[in-house]
Protein backbone atom coordinates (compact mmCIF):
# COMPACT_ATOMS: atom_id res chain seq x y z
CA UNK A 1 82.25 81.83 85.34
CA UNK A 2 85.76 81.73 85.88
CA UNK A 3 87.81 78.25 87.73
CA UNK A 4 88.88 79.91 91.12
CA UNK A 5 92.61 79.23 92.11
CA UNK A 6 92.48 81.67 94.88
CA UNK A 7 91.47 80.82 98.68
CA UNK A 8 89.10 82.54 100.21
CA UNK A 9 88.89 82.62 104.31
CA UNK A 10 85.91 83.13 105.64
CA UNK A 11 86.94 84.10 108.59
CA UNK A 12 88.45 87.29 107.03
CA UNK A 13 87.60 91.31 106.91
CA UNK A 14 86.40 90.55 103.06
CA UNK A 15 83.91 88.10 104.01
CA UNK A 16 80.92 89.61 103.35
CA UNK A 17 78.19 86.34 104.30
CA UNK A 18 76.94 83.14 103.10
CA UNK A 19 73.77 83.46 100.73
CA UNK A 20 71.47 81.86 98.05
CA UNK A 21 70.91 82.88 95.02
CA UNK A 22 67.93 82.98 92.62
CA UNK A 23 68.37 79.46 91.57
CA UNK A 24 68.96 78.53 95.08
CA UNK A 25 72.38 77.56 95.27
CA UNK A 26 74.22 78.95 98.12
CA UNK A 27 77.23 81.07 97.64
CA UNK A 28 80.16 83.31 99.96
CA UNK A 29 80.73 87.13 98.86
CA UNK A 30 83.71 88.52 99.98
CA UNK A 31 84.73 92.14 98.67
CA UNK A 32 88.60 92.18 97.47
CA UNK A 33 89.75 95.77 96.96
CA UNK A 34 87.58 96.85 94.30
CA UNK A 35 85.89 93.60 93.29
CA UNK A 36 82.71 91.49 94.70
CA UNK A 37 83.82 88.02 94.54
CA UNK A 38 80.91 85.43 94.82
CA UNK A 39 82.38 81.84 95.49
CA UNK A 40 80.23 78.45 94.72
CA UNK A 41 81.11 75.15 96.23
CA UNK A 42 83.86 76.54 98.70
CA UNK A 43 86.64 74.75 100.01
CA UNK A 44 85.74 71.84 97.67
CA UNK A 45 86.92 70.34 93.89
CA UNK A 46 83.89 71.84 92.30
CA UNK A 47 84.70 75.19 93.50
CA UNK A 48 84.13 78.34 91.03
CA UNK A 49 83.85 81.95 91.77
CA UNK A 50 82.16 84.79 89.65
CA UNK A 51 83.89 88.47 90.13
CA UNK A 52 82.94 91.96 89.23
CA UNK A 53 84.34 95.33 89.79
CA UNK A 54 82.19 97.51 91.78
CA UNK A 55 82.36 100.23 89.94
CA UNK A 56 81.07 98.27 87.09
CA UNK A 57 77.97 97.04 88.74
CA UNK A 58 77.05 100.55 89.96
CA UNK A 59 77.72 102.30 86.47
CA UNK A 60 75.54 99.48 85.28
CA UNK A 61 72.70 98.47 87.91
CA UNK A 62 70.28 97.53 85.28
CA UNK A 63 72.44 94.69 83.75
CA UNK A 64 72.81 93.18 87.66
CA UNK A 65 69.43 93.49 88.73
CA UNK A 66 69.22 89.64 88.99
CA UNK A 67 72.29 88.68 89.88
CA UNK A 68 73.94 88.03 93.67
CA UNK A 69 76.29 91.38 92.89
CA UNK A 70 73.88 93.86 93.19
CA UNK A 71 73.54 92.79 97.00
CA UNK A 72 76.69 94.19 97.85
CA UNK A 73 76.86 97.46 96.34
């Protein structure tokens, strides 16, 4: 997981929705160009984000099975 230092807007074209994932805690997916961002904690000091290229996830379905990613591709 990387520290985010980007904003993310919710209210933008790249929000994709607010979710859960499979340990429950709720995250926003936005999709940035080629990349699904997934953002935990937004808007506050504990906020971290998680991207992947697209193109990776589809080459590699398998290995994203059970992860929030494979949601949006």
């Amino acid at each position: 997981m990387i520290k985010n230092t980007k904003k993310y807007d919710k209210s933008s074209e790249s929000f994709l929705e607010t979710s859960v994932d499979f340990a429950n805690n709720t995250y926003e997916a936005f999709k940035i160009d080629d990349e699904i961002h997934i953002v935990y904690n937004i808007g506050t000091e504990k906020e971290y984000v998680t991207t992947k290229k697209i193109s990776k996830i589809i080459n590699y379905m398998d290995d994203y099975l059970w992860t929030p990613y494979i949601k949006y591709v």
